[in-house]
Every structure is written in C-alpha cells, then in structure tokens.
Protein backbone atom coordinates (compact mmCIF):
# COMPACT_ATOMS: atom_id res chain seq x y z
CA UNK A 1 5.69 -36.60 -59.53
CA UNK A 2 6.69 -33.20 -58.62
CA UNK A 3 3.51 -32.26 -57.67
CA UNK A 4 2.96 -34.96 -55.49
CA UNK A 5 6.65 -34.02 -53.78
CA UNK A 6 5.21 -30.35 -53.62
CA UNK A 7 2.29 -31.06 -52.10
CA UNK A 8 3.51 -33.80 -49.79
CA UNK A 9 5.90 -30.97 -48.49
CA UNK A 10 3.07 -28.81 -48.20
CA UNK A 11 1.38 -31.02 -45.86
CA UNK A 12 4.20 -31.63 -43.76
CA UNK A 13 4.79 -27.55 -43.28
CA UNK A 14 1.22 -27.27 -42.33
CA UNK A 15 1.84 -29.98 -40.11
CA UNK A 16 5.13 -28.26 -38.46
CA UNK A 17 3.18 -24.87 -38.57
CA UNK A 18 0.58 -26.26 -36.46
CA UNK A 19 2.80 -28.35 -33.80
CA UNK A 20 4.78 -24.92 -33.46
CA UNK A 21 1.32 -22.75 -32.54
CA UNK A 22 0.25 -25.95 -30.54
CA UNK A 23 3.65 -25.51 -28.63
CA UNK A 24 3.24 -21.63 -28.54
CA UNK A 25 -0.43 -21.84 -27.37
CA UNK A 26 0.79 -24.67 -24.16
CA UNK A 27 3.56 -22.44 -23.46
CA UNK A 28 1.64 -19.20 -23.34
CA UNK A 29 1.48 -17.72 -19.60
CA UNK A 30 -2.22 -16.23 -19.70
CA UNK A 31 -3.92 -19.64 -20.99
CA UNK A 32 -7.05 -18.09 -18.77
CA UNK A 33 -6.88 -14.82 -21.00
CA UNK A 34 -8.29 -13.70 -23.79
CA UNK A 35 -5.30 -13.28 -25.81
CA UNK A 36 -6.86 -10.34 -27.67
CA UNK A 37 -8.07 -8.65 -24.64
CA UNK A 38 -6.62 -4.72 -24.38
CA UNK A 39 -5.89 -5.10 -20.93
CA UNK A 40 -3.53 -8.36 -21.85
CA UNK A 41 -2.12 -6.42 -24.76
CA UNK A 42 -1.32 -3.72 -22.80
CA UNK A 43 0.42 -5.31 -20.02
CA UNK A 44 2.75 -7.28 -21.88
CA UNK A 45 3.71 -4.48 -23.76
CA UNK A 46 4.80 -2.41 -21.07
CA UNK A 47 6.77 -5.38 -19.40
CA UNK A 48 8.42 -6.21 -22.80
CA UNK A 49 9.40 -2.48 -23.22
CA UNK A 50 10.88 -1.76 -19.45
CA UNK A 51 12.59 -5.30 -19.41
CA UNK A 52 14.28 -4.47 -22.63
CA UNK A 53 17.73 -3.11 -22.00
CA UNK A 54 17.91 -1.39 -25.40
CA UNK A 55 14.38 0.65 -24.56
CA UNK A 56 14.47 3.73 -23.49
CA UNK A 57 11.51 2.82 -21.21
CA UNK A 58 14.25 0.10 -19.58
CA UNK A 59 13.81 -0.35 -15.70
CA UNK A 60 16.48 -1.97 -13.58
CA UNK A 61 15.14 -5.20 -11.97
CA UNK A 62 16.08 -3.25 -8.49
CA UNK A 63 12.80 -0.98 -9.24
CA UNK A 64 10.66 -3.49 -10.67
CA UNK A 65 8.02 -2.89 -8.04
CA UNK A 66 4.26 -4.10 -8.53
CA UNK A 67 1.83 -4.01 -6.02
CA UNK A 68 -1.48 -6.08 -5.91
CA UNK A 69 -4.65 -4.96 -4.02
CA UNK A 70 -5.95 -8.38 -2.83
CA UNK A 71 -10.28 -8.86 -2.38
CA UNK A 72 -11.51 -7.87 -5.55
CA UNK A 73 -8.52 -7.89 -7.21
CA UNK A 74 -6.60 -10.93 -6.77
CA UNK A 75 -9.76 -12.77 -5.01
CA UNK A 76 -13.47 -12.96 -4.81
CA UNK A 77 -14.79 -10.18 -2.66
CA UNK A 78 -18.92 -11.42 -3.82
CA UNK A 79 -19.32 -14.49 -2.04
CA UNK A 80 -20.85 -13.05 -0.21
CA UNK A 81 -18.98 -9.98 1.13
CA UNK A 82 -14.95 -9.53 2.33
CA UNK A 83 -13.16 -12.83 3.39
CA UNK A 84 -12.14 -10.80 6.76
CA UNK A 85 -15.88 -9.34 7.15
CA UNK A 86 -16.76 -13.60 7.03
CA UNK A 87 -14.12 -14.72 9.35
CA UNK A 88 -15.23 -11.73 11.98
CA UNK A 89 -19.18 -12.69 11.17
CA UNK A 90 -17.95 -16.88 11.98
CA UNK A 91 -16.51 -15.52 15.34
CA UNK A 92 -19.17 -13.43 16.71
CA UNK A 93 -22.08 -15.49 15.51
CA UNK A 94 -21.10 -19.20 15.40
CA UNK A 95 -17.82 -19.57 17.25
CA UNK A 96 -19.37 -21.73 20.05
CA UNK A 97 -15.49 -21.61 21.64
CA UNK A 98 -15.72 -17.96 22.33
CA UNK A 99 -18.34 -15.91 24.02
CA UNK A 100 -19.33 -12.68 22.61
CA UNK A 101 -20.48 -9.30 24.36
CA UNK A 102 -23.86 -7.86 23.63
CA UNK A 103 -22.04 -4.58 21.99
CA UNK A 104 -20.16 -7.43 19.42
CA UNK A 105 -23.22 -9.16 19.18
CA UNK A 106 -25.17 -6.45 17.51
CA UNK A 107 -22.44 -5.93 15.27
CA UNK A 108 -22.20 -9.32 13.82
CA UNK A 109 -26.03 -9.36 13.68
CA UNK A 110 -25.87 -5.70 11.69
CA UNK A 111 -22.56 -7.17 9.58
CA UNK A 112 -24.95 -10.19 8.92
CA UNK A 113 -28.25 -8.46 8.05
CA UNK A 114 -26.31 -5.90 5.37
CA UNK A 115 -23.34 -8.25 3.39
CA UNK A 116 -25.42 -9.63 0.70
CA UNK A 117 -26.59 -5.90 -0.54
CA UNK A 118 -23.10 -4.31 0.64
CA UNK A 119 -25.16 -1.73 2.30
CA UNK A 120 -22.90 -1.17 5.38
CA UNK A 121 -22.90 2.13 7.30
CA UNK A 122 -20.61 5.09 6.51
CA UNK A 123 -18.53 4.46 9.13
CA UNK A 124 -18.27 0.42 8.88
CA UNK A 125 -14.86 0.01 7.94
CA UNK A 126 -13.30 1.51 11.61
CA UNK A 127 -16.17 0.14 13.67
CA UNK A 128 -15.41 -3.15 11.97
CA UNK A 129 -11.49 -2.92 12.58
CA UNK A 130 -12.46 -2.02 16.45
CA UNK A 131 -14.67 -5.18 16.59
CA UNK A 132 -11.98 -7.63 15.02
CA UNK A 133 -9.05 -6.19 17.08
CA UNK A 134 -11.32 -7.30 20.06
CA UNK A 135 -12.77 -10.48 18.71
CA UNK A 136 -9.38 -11.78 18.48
CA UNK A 137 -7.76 -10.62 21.11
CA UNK A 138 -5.52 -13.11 23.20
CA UNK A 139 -5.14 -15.62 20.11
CA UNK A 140 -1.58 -16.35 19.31
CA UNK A 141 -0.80 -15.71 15.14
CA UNK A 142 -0.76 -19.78 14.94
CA UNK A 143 -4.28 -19.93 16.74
CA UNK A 144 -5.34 -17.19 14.60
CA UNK A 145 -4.16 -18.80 11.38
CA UNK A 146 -5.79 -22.05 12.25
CA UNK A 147 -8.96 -20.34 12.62
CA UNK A 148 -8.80 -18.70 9.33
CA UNK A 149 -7.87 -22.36 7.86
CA UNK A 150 -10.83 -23.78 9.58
CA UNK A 151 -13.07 -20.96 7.57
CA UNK A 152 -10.94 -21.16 4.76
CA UNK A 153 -12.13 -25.22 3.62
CA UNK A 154 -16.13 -24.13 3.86
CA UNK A 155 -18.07 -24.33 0.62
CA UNK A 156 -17.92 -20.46 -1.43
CA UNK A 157 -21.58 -19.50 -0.41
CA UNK A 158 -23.00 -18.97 -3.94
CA UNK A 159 -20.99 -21.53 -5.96
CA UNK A 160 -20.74 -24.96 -6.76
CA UNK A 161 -17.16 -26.56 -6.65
CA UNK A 162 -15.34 -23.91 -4.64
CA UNK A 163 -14.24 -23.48 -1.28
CA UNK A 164 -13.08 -19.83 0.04
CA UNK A 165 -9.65 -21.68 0.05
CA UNK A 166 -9.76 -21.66 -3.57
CA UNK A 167 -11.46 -18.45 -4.31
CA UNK A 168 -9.06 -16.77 -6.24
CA UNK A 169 -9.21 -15.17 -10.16
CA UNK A 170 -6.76 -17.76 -11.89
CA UNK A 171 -6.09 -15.16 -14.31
CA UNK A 172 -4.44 -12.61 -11.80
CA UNK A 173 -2.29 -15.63 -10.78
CA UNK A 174 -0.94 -15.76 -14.22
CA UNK A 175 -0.69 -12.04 -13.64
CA UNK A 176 1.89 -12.46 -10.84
CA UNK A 177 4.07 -15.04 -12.08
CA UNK A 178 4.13 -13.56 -15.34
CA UNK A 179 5.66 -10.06 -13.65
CA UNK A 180 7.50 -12.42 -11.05
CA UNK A 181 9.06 -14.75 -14.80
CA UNK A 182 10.42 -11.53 -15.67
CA UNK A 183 12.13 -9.82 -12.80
CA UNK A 184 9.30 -7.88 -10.90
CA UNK A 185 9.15 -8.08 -7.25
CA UNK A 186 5.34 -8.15 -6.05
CA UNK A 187 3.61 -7.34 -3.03
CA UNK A 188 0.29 -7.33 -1.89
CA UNK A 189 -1.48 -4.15 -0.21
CA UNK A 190 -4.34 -4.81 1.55
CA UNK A 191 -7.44 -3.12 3.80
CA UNK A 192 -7.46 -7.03 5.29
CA UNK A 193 -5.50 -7.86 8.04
CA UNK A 194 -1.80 -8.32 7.04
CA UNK A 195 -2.54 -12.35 8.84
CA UNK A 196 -4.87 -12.58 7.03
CA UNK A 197 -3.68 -12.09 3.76
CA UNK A 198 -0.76 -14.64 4.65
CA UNK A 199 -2.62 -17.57 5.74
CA UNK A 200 -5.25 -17.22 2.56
CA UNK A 201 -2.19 -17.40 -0.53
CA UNK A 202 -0.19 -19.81 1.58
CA UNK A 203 -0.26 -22.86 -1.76
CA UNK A 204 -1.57 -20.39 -3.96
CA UNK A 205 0.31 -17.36 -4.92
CA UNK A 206 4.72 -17.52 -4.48
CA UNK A 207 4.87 -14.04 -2.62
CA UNK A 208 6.51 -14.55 0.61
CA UNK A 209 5.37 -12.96 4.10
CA UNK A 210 7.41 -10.21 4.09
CA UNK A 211 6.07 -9.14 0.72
CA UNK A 212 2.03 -8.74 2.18
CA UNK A 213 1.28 -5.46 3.98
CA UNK A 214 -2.00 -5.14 5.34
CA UNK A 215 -3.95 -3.51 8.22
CA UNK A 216 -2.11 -4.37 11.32
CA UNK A 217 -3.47 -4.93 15.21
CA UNK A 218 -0.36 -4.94 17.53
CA UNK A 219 0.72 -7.95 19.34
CA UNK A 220 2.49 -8.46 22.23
CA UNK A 221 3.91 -11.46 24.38
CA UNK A 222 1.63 -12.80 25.96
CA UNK A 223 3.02 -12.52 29.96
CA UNK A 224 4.22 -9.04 28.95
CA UNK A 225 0.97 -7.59 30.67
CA UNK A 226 1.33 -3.84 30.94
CA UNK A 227 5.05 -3.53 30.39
CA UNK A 228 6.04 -2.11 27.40
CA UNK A 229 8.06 -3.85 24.79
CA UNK A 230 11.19 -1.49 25.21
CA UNK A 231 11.28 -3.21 29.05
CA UNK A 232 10.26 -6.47 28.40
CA UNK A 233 12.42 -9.33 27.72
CA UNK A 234 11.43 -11.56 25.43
CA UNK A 235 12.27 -14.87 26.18
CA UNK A 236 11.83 -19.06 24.98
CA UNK A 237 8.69 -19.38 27.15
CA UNK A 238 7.52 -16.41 25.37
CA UNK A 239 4.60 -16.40 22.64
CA UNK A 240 3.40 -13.80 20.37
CA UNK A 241 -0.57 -12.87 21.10
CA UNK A 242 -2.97 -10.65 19.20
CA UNK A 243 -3.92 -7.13 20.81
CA UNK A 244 -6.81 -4.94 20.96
CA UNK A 245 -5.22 -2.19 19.67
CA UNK A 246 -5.92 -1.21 15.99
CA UNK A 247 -2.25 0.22 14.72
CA UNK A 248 -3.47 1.11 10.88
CA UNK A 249 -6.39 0.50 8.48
CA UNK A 250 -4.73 -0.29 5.40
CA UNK A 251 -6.96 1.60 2.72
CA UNK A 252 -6.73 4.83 0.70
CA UNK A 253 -3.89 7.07 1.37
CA UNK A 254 -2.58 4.68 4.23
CA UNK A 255 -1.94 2.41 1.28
CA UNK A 256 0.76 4.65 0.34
CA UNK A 257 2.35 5.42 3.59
CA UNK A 258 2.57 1.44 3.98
CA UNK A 259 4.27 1.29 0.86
CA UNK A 260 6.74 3.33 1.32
CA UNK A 261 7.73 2.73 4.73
CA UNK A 262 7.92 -0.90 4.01
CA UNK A 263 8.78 -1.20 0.58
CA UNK A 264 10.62 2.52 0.37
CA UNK A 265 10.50 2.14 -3.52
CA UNK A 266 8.07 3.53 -5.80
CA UNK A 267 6.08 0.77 -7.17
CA UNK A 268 5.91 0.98 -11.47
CA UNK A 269 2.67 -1.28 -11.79
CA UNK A 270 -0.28 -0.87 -9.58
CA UNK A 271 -3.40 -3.18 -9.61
CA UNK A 272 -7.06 -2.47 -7.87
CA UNK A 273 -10.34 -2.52 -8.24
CA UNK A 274 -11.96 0.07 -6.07
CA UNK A 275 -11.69 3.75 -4.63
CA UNK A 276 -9.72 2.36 -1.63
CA UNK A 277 -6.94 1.76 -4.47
CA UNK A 278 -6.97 4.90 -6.27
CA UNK A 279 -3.94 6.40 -4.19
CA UNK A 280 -1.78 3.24 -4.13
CA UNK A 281 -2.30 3.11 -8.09
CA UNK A 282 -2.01 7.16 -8.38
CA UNK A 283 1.25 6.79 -6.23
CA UNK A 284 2.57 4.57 -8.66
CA UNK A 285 1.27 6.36 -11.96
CA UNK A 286 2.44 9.83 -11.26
CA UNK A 287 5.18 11.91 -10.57
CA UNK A 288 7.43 8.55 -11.13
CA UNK A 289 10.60 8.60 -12.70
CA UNK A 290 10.01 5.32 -14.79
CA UNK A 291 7.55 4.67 -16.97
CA UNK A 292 4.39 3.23 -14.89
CA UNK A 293 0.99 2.08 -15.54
CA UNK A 294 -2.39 1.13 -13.49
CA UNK A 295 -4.74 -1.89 -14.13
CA UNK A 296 -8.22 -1.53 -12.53
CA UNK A 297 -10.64 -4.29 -12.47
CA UNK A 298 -14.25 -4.39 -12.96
CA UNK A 299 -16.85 -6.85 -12.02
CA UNK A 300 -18.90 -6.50 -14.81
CA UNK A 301 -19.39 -10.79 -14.97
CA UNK A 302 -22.95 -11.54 -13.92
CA UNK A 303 -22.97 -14.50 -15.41
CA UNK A 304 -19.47 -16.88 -14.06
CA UNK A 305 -19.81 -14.39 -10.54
CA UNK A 306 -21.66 -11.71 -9.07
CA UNK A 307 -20.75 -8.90 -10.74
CA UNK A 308 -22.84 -5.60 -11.88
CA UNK A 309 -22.47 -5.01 -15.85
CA UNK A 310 -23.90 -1.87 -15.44
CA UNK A 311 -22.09 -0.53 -12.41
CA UNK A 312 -18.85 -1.91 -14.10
CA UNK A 313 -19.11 0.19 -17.43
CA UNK A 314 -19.51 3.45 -15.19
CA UNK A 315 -16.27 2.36 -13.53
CA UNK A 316 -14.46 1.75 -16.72
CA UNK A 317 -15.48 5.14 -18.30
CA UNK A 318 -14.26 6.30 -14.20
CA UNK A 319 -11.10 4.86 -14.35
CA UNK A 320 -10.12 5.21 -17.88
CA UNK A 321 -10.38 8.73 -17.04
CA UNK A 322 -8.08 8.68 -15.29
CA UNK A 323 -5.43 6.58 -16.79
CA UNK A 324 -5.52 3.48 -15.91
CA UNK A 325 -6.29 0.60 -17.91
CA UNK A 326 -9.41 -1.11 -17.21
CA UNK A 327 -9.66 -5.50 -16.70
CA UNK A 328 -12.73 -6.63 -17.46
CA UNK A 329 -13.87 -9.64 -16.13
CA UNK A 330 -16.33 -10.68 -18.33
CA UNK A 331 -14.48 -9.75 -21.54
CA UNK A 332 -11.17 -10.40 -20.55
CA UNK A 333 -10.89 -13.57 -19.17
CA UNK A 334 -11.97 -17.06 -20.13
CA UNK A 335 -12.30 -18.12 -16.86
CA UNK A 336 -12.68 -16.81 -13.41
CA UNK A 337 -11.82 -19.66 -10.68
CA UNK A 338 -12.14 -22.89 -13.50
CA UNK A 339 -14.40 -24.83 -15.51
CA UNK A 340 -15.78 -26.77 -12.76
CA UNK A 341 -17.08 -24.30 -10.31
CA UNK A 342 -20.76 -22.84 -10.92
CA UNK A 343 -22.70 -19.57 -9.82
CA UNK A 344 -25.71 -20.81 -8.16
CA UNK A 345 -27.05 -17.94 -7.11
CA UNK A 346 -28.54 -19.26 -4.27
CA UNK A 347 -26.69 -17.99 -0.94
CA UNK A 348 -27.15 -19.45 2.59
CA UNK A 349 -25.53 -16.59 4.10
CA UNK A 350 -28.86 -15.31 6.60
CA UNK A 351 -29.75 -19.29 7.53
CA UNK A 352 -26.31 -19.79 8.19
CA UNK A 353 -25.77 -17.27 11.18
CA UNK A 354 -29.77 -17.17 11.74
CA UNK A 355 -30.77 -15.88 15.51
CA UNK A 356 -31.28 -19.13 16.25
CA UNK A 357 -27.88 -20.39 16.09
CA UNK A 358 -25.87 -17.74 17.49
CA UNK A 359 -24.44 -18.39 21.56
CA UNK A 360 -26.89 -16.84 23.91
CA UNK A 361 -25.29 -13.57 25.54
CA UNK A 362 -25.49 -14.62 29.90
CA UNK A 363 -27.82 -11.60 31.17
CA UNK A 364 -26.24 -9.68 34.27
CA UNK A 365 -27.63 -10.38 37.83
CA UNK A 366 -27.98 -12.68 40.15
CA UNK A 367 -30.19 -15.52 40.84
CA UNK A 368 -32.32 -15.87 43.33
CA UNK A 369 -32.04 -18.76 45.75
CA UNK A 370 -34.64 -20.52 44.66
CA UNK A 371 -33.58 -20.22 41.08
CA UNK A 372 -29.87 -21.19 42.04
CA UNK A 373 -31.66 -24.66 43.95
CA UNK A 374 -33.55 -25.41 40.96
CA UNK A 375 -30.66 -24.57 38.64
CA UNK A 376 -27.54 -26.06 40.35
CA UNK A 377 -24.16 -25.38 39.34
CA UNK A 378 -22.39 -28.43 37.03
CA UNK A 379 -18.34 -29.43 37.47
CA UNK A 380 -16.92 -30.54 34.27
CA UNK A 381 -13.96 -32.83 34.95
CA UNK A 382 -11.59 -33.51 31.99
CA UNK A 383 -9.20 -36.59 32.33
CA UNK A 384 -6.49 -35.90 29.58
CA UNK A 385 -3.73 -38.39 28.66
CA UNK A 386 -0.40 -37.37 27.01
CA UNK A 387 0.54 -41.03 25.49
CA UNK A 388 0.03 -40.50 22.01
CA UNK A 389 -2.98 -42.74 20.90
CA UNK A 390 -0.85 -44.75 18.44
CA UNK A 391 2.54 -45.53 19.96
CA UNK A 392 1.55 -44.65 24.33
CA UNK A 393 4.42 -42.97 23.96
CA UNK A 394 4.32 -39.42 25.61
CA UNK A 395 3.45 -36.90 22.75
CA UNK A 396 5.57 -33.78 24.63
CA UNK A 397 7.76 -33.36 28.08
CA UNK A 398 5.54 -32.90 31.11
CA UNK A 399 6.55 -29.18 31.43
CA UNK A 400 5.85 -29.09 28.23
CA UNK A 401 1.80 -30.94 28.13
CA UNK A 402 1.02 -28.85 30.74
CA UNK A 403 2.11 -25.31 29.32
CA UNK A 404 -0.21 -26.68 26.34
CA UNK A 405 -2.75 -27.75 28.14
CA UNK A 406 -3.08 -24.13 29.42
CA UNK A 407 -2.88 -22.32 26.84
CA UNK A 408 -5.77 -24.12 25.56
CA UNK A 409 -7.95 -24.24 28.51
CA UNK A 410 -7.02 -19.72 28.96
CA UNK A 411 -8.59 -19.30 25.45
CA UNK A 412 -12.01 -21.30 26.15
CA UNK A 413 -12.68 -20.77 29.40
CA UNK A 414 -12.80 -17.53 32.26
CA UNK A 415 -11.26 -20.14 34.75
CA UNK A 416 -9.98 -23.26 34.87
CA UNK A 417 -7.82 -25.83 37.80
CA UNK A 418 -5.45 -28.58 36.93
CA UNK A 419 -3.91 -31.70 38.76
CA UNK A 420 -0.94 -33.53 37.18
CA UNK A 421 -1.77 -37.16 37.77
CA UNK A 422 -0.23 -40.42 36.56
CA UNK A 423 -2.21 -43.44 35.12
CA UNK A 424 -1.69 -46.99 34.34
CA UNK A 425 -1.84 -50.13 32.35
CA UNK A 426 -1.60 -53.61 31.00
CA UNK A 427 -2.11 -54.35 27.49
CA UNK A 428 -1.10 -57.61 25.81
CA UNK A 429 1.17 -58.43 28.76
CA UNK A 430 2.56 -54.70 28.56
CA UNK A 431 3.10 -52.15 31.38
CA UNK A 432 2.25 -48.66 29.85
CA UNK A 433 2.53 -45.33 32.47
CA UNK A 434 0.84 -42.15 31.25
CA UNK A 435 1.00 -38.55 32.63
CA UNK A 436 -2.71 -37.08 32.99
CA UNK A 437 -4.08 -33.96 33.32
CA UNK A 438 -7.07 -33.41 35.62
CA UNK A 439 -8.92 -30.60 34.55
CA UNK A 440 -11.66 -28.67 36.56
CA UNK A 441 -13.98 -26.23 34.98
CA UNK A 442 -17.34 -24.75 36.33
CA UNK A 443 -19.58 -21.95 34.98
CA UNK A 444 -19.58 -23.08 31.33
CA UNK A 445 -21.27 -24.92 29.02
CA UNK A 446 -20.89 -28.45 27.11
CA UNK A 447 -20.39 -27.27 24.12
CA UNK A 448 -17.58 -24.79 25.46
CA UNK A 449 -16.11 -27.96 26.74
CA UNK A 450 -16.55 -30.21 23.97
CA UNK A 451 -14.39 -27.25 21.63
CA UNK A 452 -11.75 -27.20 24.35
CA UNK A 453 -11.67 -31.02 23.68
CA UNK A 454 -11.75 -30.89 20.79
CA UNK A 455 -8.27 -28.99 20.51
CA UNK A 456 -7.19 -30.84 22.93
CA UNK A 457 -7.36 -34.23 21.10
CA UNK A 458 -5.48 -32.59 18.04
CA UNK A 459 -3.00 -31.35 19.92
CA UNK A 460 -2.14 -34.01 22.33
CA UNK A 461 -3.06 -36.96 19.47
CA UNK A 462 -5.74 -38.68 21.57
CA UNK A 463 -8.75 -41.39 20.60
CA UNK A 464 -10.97 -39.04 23.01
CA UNK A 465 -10.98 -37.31 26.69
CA UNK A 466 -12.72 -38.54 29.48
CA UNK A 467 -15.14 -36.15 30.22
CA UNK A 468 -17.23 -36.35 33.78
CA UNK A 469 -20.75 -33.77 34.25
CA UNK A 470 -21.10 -33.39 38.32
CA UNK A 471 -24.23 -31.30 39.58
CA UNK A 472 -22.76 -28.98 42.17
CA UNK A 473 -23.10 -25.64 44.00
CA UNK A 474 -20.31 -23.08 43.97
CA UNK A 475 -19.74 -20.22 46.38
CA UNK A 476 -16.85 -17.59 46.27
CA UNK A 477 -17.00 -17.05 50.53
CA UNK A 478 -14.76 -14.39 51.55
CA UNK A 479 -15.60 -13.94 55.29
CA UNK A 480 -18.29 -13.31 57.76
CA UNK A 481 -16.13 -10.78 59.41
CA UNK A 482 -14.41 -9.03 56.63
C-alpha cells in the first residue's frame, strides 16, 4: 500500500514538474530562440545584471539606452536588396504616376541591373540619396507614406508567404520587447530614410516616431517657395512637402552624431550587422561609464534566407574581435519570419522592372507640322463628383474638394484647369444636387490620367469618374507683334 501511495505521488510530481516547465516554456520571451544560443545567454545576462539594483553593474532606467540598426538587423535586407533601394527602383521604373528624367532613368536601370549581386558602385550610397531626395520631391509625408504602404503589401521577391510588410526577423522583435519588459528605452538608427523607417514598423514593433532616426531630406511647406522657414508663417492651409535637399546620410560616424544630438545619452546596448554600424556600436561599447555590450548579426542562413555561411564566419571571427557578440542566424534562431513562409529562390526582380515596362522618357524637340497633323493633340476631360457614392451626401466642404482636388491633379500632371460645376438628379422620387469638378488636362497620357483617377476615387469615395478623350490641337500664341 505504501508503495502504491509513493508512487502515485511520484506520478503526480512528475505531472506538476512538467505543467510548471510547460508554463515556463509559454511564458518564455524568446520562443523563436534557441534557448542555448550564446548570443541569448549573453544578453539576458547583461540585462539581469544592470537591472539588478543590488549589482554593481546596476543602470538607472534613465540610461537604459539601446539602439537598433534596422535592414539587416531588425529586417530582411536580401529580398532582394534595401527596402528604400526597392521603393526608389518602384518610382523610377514602374511608377506610371510620375515621369522620370533620363539622368534618374539610368540610375534605376543601373540600381536594377546590380541589386541581386549587391555589386553597386563605390559611390552608390550618396548618388542614391541625391536620386531619392529628387524622386520624391513635392510629395507630402502622408503621400509619401501611402506610397511606401502601396510597396509595402507586394509579395517578398524570393519567398513564399511573405509580403515586405511582414519582412521582419521575429526573433529581434522578441529582442525589443524583451529590453522594452524591462525598462530600456529603444530607438532605431538607420541609413534609410527616417519616413521610411516609420511607416514600415507601424503594427509591428511598439517604438514610437520620435524614437526612429534616420537619414533625413528637408521639407518645407509647400507655398513657402523660396522663403525661408525663419520668415515664413506657417499656417492651417499649410502642408508639409518633401525637398530635394539631402540634410544627412545616416551611416557610419553620422550614426553617432544622430545619436547624440537626438537622443543626448550614451546608448548601453548597440545592435548591427554591418560596417555602417561599427561606430554606433563602438560609441556605445567604449569609453562608457556603464557597463555596455554590442550584438552583431550575421547572415550565415542559406537555407530559411539568403545568407552567405561563408562570408558570415569571416564576420564573426571580424566582429568578435572586436568585442561584440556575434547573432547567428542560422544557429541562433528557430525561425526567421515563421513557419509558413519559404525561400524559393527564384526572384522576379529583372522581369519585374524589365525595359519593357518602364515609362518612355519624351525626347526633346519639336515636331514637325506634318508630324503634329498626323499626331494631334488629345484633351482629357475629368467630370468628378463630391457626393459620396454611398450616402450622395457631399464627402468634404467645397473649399475644401477643390483644395483636394488640386493637390492631386499638381502631383500627376505639369498642368492642369478646373471648373466648379453643379449637377443633378432624381432617384426613386429623390432630388439629389452634387458639386462637380471639371477637370482639363492636355499633354499627358491615359495611364497618367487613369492614376490621377484613381486617387481621386479613394479620396473623394466615388463608383468611378467620367472620363472624356477629345482629339485636339494646342498652341501657346503669344503675339505676332511681340
């Protein structure tokens, strides 16, 4: 009898042992780690050591600063190249909204022909920060974020199961709310625009927008023309628009000047992956009052992503070398972005933005008159209604659809004319009025207009626009006797 009591309580501490590691193991915060993995190991030992306020490594929450590198190291940089290289490759070569010069043009086509073997020139990171500045130019940050978005829900070229919204490592997002659980502050430091960076971890990663520096372009408002901001008054009519003008690329020792100017705290934990880190993560390693530490990560998974085994044990002998502890992506983690997404291998990168499918660049020079006979001018009139499609009743103020209307037609097109015009009708015995906009446009193309539309149906929450294609001639006639 006593044995059967003994081993009956036996079985039920076995039974309590294994609910309690069951518990621990669906509690644990890195259940996409390998919980033996040195990197792991290391990490949470420093945290439990300078969040412990009887260690003598103890840091006040006030200095708990980490900072993040973000392509590479908190998302995929492989698939096939930078997300802001992509986004800056979509605009030159398959934005049919937007027009591109022939100087742009041979830089998307160069940017296109040298991503999938990363063998970009010397100088590509400034020539590419030019080229963006002026590809974007005149966008407003809420245009500019919706065109990320658009990118952003495409298919990861190279995988199965994965949009680039969704391209993240799932084990550096454990990273961050681990640090962020226990009283770090984190902020991301990256060579991408700051924008960027904002609109991609917007759902994914709780660091708010103050918290991501990045390389800037400067804005301005955008009737502030060539007054400068220390004159101009900013007022309600007043929207913020994209420059130009390249302030800072946000790599190497720029890193650090971001940091502290806009954090003005030495960060204690530094994470990378590449040389453009090293001074961010040196920053934070040495000469630091606190105890600090560096995690670098490697691509060495050819296998879940496109990494280079090879490369990726040179780095970790590199960076080991100098201190820092060394993530490995193919030992360290038991996943990269989930279970369900595949490698394919397979990318459609060059078909994608093939010659074939990029906007024609209009050669200079005039036409002859025969040419201009046999090739007249066509008028596009837009009709636009403001009722919205579901309720007829006006979506905005009039004041208000036509300021929209505007800004919509100045981003697609050189030129553009509007009449304010007021429809009507009867529908099941009902009277409905609706304020239209007539729109004019010449010397563009259907497709320009069919974008424009496009926007224009989002916007102002229409079924369609009424779109008429008149064969005319156009002359600009100043005088005979100037």
């Amino acid at each position: 009898m006593k044995r059967m009591i003994s081993f009956a309580m036996t079985i039920v501490m076995l039974l309590c042992c294994f609910a309690t590691l069951a518990e621990s193991e669906a509690e644990t915060p890195f259940a996409q780690w390998n919980p033996d993995a040195p990197s792991l190991q290391a990490l949470i030992e420093y945290v439990e050591a300078v969040t412990d306020e009887e260690s003598p490594d103890y840091i006040p929450p006030v200095d708990r600063i980490a900072t993040f590198d973000m392509d590479g190291t908190l998302m995929a940089e492989l698939a096939p190249t930078y997300l802001e290289v992509m986004l800056l490759t979509e605009r030159i070569l398959a934005d049919a909204s937007w027009q591109p010069d022939a100087e742009m043009l041979e830089f998307g086509r160069m940017t296109r022909d040298h991503a999938l073997d990363k063998s970009f020139p010397d100088d590509y990171d400034y020539e590419f920060s030019y080229h963006q500045a002026k590809a974007f130019a005149g966008m407003t940050l809420q245009e500019y974020a919706d065109f990320i978005t658009r990118f952003l829900v495409h298919e990861a070229d190279g995988f199965e199961g994965m949009t680039y919204a969704v391209a993240y490592y799932l084990p550096m997002a454990e990273v961050v709310e681990y640090l962020q659980d226990n009283g770090f502050k984190c902020y991301i430091v990256s060579g991408s625009d700051r924008f960027i960076v904002r609109t991609f971890i917007e759902g994914i990663l709780d660091i708010p927008y103050e918290n991501i520096i990045g390389s800037d372009t400067a804005l301005e408002a955008k009737d502030q023309g060539d007054t400068d901001g220390i004159e101009y008054v900013f007022t309600g009519d007043d929207v913020l628009v994209r420059t130009d003008r390249l302030l800072i690329k946000d790599l190497k020792t720029n890193k650090v000047l971001q940091i502290a100017q806009e954090i003005g705290r030495q960060p204690v934990l530094s994470f990378g992956n590449s040389s453009g880190d090293v001074s961010m993560n040196n920053f934070a390693l040495l000469n630091n009052r606190y105890r600090s530490a560096v995690f670098q990560l490697i691509a060495d998974d050819n296998v879940r992503d496109y990494g280079n085994p090879e490369k990726g044990q040179k780095l970790r002998e590199q960076w080991e070398g100098m201190g820092y502890h060394v993530i490995s992506m193919r030992d360290d983690w038991n996943t990269i972005y989930g279970e369900d997404v595949i490698k394919t291998g397979e990318f459609h990168w060059l078909s994608d933005y093939a010659d074939d499918r990029i906007p024609t660049v209009p050669e200079t020079g005039a036409e002859t008159e025969a040419e201009a006979e046999a090739n007249p001018d066509v008028q596009y009139v837009l009709y636009l209604g403001t009722n919205d499609k579901d309720t007829n009743t006006p979506v905005f103020t009039q004041a208000e659809a036509l300021d929209k209307a505007k800004d919509i037609l100045i981003r697609h097109f050189g030129g553009y004319t509007i009449q304010e015009a007021h429809g009507g009708w009867i529908d099941n015995d009902t009277e409905y009025q609706e304020y239209t906009l007539v729109i004019y446009l010449s010397d563009t193309t259907i497709d320009k207009v069919h974008a424009a539309a496009d926007e224009m149906i989002e916007v102002f929450h229409q079924s369609s626009v009424l779109i008429q294609e008149n064969p005319t001639r156009t002359e600009f006639y100043s005088s005979a006797n100037p």
